[in-house]
PDB file of N, CA and C in Angstrom:
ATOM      1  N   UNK A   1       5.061 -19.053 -93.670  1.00  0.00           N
ATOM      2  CA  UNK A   1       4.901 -18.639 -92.284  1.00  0.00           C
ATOM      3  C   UNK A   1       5.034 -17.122 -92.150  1.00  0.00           C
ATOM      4  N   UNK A   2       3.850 -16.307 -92.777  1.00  0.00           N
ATOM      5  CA  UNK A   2       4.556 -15.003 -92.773  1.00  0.00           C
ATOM      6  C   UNK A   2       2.733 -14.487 -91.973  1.00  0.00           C
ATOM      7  N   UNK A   3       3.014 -13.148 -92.141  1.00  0.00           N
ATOM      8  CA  UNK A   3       1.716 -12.300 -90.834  1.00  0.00           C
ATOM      9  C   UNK A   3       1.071 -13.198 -89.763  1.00  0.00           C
ATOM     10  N   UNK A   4      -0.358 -13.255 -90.370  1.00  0.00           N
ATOM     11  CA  UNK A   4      -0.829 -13.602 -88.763  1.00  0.00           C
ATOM     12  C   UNK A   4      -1.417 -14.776 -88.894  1.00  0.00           C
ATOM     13  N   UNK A   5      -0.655 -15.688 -89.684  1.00  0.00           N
ATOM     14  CA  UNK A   5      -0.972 -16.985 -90.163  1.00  0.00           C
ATOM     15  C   UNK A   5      -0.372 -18.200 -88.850  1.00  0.00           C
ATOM     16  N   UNK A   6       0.463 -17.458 -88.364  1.00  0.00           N
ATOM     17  CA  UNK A   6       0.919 -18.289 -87.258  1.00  0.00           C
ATOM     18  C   UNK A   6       1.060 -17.154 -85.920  1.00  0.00           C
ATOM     19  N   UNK A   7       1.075 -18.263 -84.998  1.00  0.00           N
ATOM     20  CA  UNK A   7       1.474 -17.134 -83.838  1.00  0.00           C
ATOM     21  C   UNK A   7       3.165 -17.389 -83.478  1.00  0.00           C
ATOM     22  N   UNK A   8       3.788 -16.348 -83.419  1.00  0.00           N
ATOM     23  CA  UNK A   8       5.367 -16.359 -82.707  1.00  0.00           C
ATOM     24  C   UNK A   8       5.671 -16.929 -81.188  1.00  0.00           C
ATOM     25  N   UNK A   9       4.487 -16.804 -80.402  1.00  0.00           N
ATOM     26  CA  UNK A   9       4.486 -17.405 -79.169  1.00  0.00           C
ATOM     27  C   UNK A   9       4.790 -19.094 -78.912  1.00  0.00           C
ATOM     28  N   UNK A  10       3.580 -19.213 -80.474  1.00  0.00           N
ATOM     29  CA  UNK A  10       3.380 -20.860 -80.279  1.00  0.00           C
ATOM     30  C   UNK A  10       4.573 -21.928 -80.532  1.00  0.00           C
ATOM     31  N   UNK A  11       5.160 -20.594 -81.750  1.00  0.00           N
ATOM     32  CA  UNK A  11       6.199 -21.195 -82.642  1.00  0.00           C
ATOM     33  C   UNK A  11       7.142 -21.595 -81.945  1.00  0.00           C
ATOM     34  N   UNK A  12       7.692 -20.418 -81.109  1.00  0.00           N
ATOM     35  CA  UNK A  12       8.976 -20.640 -80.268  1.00  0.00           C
ATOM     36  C   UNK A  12       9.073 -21.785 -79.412  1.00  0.00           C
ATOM     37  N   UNK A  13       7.944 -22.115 -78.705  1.00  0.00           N
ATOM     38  CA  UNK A  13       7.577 -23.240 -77.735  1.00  0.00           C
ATOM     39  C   UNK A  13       7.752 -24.625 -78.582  1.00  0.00           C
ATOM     40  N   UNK A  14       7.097 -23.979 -79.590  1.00  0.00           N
ATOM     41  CA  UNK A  14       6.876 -25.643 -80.590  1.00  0.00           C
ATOM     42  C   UNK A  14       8.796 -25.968 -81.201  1.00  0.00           C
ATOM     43  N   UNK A  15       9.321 -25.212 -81.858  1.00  0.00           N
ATOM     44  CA  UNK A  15      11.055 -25.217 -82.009  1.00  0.00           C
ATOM     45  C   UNK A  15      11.353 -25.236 -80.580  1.00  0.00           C
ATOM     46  N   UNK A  16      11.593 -24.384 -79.807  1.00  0.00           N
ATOM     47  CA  UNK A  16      12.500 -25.043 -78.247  1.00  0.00           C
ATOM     48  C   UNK A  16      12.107 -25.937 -77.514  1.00  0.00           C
ATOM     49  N   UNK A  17      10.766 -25.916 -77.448  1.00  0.00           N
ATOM     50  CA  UNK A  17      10.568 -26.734 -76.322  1.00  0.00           C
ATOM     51  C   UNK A  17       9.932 -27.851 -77.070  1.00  0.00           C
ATOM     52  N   UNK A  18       9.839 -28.097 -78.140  1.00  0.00           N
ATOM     53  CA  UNK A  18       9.175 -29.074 -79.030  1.00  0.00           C
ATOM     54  C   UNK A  18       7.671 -29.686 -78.564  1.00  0.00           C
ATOM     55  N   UNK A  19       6.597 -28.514 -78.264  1.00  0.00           N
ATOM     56  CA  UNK A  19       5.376 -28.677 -77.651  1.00  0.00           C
ATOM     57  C   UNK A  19       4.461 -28.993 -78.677  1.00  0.00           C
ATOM     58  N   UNK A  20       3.590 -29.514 -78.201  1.00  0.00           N
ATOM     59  CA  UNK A  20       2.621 -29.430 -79.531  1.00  0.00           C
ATOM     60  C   UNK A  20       1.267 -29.225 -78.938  1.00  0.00           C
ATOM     61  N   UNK A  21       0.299 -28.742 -79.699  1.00  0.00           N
ATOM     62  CA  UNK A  21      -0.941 -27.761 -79.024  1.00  0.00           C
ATOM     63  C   UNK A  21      -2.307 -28.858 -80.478  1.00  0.00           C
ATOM     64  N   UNK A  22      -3.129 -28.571 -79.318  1.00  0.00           N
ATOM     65  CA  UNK A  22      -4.629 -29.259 -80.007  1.00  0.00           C
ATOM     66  C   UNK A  22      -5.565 -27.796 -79.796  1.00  0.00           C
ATOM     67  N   UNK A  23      -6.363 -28.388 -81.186  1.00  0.00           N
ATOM     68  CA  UNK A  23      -7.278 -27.246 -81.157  1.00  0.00           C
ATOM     69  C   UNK A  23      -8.423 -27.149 -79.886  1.00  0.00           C
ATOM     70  N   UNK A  24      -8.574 -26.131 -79.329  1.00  0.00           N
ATOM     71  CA  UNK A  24      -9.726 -26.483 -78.136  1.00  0.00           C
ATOM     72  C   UNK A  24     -11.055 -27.174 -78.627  1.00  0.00           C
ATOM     73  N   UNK A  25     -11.193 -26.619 -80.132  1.00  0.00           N
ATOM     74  CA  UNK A  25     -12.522 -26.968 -80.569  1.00  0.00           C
ATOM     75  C   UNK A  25     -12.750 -28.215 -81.266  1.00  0.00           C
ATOM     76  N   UNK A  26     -11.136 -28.593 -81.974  1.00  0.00           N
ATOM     77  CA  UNK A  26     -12.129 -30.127 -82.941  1.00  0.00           C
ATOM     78  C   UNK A  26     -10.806 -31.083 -82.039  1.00  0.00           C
ATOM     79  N   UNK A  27      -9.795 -30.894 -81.556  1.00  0.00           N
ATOM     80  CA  UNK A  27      -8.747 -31.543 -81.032  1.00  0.00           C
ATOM     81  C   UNK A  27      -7.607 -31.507 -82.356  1.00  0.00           C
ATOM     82  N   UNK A  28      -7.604 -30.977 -83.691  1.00  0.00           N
ATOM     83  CA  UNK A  28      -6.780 -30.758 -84.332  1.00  0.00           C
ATOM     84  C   UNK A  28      -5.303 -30.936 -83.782  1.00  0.00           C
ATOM     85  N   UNK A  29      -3.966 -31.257 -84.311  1.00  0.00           N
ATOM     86  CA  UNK A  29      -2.664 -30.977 -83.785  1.00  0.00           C
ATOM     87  C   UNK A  29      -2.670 -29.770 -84.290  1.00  0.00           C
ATOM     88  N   UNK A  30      -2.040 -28.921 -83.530  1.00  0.00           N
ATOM     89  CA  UNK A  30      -1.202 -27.892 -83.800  1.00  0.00           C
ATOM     90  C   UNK A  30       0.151 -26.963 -83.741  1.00  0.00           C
ATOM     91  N   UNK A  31       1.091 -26.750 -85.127  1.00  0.00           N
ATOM     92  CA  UNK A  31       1.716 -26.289 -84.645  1.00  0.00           C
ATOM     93  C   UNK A  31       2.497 -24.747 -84.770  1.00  0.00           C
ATOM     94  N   UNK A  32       1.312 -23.930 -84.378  1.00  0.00           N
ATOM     95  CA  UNK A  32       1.727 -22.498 -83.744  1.00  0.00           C
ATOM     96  C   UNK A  32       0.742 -22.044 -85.271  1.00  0.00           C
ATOM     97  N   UNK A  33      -0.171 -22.470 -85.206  1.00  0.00           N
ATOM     98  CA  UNK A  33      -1.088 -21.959 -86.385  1.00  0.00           C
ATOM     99  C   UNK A  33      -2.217 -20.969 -85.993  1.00  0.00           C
ATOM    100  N   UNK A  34      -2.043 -19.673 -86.300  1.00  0.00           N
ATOM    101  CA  UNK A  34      -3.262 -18.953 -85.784  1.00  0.00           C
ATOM    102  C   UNK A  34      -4.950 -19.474 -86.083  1.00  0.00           C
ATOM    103  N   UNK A  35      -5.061 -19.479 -86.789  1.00  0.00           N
ATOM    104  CA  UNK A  35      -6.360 -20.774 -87.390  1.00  0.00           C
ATOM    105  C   UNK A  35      -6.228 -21.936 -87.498  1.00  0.00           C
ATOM    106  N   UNK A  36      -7.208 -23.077 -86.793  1.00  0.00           N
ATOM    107  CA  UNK A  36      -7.079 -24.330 -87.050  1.00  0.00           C
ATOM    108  C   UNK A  36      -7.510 -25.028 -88.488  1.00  0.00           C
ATOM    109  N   UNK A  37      -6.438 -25.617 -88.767  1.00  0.00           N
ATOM    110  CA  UNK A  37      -6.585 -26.326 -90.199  1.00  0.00           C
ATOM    111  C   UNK A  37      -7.680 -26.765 -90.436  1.00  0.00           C
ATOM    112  N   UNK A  38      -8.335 -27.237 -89.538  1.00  0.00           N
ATOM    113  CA  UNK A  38      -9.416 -28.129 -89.682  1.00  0.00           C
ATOM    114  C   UNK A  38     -10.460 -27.387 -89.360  1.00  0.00           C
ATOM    115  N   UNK A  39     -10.900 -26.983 -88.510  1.00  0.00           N
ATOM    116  CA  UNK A  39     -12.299 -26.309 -88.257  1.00  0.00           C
ATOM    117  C   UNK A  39     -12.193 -24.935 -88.212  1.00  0.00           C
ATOM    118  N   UNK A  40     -10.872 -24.229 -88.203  1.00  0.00           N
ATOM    119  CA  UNK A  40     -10.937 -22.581 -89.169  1.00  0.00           C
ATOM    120  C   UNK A  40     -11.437 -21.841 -87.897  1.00  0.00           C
ATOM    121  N   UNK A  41     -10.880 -22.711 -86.203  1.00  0.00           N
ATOM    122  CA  UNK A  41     -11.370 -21.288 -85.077  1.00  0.00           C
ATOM    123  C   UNK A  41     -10.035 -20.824 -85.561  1.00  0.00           C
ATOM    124  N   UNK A  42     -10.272 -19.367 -84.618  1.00  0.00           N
ATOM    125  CA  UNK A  42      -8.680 -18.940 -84.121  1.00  0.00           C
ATOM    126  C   UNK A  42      -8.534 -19.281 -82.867  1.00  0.00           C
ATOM    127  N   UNK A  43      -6.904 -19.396 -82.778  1.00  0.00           N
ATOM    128  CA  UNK A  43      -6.827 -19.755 -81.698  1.00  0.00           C
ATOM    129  C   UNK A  43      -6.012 -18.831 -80.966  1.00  0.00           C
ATOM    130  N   UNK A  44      -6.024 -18.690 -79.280  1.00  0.00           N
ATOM    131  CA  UNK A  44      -5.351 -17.852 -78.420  1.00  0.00           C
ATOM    132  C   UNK A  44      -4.429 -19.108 -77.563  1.00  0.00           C
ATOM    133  N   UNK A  45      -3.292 -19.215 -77.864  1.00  0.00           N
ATOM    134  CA  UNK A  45      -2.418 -19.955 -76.868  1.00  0.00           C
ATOM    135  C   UNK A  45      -2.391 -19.401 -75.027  1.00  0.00           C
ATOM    136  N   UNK A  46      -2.384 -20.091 -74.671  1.00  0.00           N
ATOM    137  CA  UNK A  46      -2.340 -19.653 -73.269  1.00  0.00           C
ATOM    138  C   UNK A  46      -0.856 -19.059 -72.864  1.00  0.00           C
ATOM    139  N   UNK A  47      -0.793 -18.019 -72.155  1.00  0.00           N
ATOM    140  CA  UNK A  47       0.228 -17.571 -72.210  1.00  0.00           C
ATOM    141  C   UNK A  47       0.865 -16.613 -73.198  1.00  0.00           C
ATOM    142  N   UNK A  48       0.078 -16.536 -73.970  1.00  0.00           N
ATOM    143  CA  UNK A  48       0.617 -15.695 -75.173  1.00  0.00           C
ATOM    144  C   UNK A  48       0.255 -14.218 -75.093  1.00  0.00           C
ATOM    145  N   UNK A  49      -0.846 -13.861 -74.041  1.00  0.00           N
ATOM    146  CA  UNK A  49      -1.226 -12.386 -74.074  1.00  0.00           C
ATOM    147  C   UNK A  49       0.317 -11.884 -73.403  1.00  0.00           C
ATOM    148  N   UNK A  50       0.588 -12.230 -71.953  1.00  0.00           N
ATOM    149  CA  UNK A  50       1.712 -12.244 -71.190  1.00  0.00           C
ATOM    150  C   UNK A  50       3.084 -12.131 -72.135  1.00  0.00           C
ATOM    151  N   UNK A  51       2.613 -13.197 -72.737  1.00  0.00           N
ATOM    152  CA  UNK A  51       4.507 -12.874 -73.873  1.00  0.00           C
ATOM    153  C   UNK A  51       4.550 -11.546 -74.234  1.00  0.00           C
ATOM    154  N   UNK A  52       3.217 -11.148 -75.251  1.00  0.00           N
ATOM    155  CA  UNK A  52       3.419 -10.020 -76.135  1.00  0.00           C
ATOM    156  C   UNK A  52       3.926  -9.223 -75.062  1.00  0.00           C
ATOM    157  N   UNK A  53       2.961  -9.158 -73.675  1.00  0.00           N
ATOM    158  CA  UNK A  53       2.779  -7.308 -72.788  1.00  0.00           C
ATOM    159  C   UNK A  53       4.366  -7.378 -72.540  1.00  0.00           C
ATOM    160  N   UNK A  54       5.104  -8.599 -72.118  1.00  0.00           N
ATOM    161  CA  UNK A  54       6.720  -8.423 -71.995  1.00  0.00           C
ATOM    162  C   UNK A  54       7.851  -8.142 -72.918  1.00  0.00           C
ATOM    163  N   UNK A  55       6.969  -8.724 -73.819  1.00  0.00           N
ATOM    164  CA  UNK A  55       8.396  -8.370 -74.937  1.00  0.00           C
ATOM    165  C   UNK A  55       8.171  -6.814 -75.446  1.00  0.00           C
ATOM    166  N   UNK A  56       7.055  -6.405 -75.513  1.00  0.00           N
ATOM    167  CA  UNK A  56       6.507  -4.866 -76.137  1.00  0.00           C
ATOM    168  C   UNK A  56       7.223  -3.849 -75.367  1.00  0.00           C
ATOM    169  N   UNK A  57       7.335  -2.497 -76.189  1.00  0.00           N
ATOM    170  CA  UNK A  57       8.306  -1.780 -75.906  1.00  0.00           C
ATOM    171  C   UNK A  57       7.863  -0.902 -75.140  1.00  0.00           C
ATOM    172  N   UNK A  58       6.227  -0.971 -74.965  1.00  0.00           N
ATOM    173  CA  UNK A  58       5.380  -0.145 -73.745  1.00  0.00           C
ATOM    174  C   UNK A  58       5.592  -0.961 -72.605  1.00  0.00           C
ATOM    175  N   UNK A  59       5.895  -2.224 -72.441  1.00  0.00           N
ATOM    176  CA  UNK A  59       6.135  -2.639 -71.623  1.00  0.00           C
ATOM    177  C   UNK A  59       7.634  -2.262 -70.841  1.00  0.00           C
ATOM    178  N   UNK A  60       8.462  -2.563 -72.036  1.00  0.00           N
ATOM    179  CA  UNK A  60       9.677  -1.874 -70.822  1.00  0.00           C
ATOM    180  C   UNK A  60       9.458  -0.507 -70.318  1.00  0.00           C
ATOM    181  N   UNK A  61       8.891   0.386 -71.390  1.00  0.00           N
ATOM    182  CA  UNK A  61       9.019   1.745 -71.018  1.00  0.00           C
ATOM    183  C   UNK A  61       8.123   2.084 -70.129  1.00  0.00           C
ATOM    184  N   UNK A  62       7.462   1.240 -69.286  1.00  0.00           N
ATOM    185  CA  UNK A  62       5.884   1.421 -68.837  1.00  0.00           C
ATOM    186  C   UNK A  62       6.868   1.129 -67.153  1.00  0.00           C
ATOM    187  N   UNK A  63       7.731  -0.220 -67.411  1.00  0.00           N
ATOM    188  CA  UNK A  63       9.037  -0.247 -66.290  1.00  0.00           C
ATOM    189  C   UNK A  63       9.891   0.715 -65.703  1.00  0.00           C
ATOM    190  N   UNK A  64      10.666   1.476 -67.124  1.00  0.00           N
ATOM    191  CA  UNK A  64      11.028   2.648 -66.842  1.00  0.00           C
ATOM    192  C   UNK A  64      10.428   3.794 -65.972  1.00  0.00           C
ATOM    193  N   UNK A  65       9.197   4.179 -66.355  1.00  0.00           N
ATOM    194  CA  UNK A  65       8.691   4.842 -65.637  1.00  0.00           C
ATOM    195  C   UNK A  65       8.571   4.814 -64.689  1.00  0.00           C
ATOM    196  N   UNK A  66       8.006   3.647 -63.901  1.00  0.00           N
ATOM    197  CA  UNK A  66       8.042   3.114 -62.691  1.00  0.00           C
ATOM    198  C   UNK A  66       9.362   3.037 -61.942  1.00  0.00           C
ATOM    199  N   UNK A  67      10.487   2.609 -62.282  1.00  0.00           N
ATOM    200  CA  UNK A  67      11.284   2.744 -61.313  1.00  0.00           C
ATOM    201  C   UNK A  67      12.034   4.427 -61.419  1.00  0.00           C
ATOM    202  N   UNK A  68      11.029   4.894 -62.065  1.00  0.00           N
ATOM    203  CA  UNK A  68      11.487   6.582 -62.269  1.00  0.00           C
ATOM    204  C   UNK A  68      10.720   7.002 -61.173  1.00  0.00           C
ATOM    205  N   UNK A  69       9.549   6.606 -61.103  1.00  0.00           N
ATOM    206  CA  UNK A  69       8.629   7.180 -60.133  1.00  0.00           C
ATOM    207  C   UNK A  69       8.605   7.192 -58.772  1.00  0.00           C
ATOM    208  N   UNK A  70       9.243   5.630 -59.090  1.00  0.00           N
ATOM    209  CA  UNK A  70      10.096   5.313 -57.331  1.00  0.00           C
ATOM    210  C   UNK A  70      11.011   5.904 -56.756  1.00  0.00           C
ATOM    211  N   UNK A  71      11.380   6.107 -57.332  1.00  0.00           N
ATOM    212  CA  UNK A  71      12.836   7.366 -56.849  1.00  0.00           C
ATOM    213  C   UNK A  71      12.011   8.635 -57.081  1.00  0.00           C
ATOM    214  N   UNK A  72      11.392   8.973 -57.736  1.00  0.00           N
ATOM    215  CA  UNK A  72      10.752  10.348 -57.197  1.00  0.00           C
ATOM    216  C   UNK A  72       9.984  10.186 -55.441  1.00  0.00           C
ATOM    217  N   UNK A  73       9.014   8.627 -55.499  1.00  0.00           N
ATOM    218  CA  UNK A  73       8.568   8.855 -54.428  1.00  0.00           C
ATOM    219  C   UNK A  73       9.650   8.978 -53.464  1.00  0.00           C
ATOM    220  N   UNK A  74      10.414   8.207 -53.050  1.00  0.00           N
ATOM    221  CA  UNK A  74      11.497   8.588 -52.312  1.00  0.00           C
ATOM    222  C   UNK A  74      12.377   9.789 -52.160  1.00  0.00           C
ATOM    223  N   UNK A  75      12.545  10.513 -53.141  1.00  0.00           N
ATOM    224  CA  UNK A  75      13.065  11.638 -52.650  1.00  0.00           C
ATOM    225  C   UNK A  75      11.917  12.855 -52.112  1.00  0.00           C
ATOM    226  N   UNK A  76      10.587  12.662 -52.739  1.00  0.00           N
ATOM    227  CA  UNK A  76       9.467  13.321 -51.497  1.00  0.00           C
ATOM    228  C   UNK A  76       8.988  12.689 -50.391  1.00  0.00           C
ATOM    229  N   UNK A  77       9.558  11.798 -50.171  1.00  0.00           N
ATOM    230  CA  UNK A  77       9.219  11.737 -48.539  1.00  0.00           C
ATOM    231  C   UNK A  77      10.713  12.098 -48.012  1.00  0.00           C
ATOM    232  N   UNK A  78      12.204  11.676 -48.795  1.00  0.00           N
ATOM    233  CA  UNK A  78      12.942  12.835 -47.549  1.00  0.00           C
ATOM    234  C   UNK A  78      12.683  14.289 -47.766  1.00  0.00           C
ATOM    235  N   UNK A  79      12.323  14.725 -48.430  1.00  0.00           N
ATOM    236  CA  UNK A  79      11.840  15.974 -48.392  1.00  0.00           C
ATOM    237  C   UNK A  79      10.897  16.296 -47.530  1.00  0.00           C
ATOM    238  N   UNK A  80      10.160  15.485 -47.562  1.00  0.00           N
ATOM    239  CA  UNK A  80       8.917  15.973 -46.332  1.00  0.00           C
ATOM    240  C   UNK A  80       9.212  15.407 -44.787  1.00  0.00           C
ATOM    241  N   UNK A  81      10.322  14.551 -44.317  1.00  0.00           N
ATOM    242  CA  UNK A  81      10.899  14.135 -43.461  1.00  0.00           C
ATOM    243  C   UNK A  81      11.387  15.796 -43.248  1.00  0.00           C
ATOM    244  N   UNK A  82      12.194  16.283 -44.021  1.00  0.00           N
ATOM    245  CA  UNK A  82      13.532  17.430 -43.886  1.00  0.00           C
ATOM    246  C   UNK A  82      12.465  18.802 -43.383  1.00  0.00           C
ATOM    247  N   UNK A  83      11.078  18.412 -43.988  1.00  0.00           N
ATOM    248  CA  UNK A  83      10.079  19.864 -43.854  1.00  0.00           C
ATOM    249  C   UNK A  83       9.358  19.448 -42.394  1.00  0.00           C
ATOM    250  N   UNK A  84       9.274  18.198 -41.728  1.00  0.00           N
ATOM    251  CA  UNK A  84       8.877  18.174 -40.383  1.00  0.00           C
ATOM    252  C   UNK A  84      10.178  18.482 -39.322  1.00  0.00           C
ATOM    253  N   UNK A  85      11.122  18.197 -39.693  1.00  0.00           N
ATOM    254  CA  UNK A  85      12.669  18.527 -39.009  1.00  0.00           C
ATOM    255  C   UNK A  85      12.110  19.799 -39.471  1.00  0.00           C
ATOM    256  N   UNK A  86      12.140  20.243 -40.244  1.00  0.00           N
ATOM    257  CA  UNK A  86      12.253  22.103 -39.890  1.00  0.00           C
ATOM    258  C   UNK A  86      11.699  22.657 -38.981  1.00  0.00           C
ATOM    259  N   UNK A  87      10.476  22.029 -39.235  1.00  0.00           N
ATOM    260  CA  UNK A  87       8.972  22.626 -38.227  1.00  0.00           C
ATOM    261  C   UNK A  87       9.372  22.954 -36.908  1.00  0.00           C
ATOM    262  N   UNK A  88      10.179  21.138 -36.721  1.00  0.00           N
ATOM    263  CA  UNK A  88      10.152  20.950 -35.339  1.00  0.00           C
ATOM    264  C   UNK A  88      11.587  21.955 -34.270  1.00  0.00           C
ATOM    265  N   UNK A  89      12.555  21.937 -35.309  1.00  0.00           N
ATOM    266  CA  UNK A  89      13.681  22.347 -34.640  1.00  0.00           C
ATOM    267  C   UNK A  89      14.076  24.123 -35.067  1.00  0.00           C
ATOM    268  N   UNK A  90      13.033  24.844 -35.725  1.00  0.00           N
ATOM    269  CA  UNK A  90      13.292  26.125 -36.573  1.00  0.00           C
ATOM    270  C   UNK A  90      12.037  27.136 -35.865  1.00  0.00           C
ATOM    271  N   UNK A  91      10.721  26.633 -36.583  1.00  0.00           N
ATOM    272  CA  UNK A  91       9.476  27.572 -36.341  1.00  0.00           C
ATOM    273  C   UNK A  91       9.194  27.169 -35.061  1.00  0.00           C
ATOM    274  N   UNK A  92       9.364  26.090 -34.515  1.00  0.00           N
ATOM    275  CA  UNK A  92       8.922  25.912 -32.816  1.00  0.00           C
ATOM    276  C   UNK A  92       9.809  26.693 -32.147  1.00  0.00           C
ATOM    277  N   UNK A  93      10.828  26.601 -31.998  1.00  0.00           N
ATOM    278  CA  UNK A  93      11.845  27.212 -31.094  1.00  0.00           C
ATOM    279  C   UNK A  93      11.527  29.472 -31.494  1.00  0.00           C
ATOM    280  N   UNK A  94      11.241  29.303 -32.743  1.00  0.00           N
ATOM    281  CA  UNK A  94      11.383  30.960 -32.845  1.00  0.00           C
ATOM    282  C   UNK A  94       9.527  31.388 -32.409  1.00  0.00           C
ATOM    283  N   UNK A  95       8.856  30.571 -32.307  1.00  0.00           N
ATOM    284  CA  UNK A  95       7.770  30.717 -31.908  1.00  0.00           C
ATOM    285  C   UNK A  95       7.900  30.888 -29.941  1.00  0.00           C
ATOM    286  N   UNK A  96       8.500  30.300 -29.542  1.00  0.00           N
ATOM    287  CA  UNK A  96       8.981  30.068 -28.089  1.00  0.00           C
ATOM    288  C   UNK A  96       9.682  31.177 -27.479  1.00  0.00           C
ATOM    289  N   UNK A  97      10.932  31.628 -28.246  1.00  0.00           N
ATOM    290  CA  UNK A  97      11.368  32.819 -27.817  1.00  0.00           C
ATOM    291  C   UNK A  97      10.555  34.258 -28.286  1.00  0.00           C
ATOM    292  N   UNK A  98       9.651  34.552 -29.363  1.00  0.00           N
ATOM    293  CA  UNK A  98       8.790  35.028 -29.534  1.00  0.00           C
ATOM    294  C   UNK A  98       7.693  35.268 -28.498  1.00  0.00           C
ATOM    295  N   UNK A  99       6.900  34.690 -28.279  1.00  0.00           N
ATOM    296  CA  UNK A  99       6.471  34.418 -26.845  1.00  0.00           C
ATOM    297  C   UNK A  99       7.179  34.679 -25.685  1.00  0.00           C
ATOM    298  N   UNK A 100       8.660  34.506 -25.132  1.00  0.00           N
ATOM    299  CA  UNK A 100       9.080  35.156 -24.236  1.00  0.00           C
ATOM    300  C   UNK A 100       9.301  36.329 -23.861  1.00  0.00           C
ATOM    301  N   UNK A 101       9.608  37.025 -25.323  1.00  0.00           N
ATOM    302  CA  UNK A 101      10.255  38.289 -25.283  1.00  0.00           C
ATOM    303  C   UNK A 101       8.687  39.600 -25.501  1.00  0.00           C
ATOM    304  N   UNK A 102       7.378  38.657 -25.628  1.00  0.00           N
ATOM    305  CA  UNK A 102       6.252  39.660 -25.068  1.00  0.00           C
ATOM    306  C   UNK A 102       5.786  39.212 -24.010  1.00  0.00           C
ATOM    307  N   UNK A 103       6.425  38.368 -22.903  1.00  0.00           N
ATOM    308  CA  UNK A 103       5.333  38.289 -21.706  1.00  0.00           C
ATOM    309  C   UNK A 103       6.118  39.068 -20.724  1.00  0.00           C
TER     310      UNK A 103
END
């Protein structure tokens, strides 16, 4: 049971959960065999693209990023909250007395 003679997806299911899988193409049993014994397709377990993208380490780090990014978005919108409070309570008001003090 060594490289890509079996799949790790199938395997685990087939030991824990004691599943057992048929070939799509001849109905072969299978258990967690990347090629069917019998008619030599390969096979793709369902569910198995999903395993790899979760267990892979681009996957967590692909997470990481994301909840990195989230907290960036959040701290630019209070930032841009803090830059309309300026507008409103700083450059309006000195714009106002500006205006008074030439009419």
């Amino acid at each position: 049971m060594k490289g890509n003679m079996y799949s790790e997806y199938a395997l685990k299911l087939v030991r824990e959960q004691h599943k057992i899988f048929d070939c799509p193409k001849c109905g072969h049993e299978l258990l967690g065999e990347r090629y069917c014994p019998s008619c030599k397709s390969k096979i793709i377990y369902n569910g198995e693209k999903d395993y790899y993208l979760k267990n892979s380490k681009l996957y967590s780090a692909g997470n990481s990023m994301q909840k990195a990014g989230d907290t960036m978005q959040k701290t630019g919108n209070s930032l841009s909250s803090f830059g309309c409070a300026m507008t409103l309570f700083i450059t309006i008001p000195v714009i106002i007395i500006l205006i008074l003090l030439f009419l």
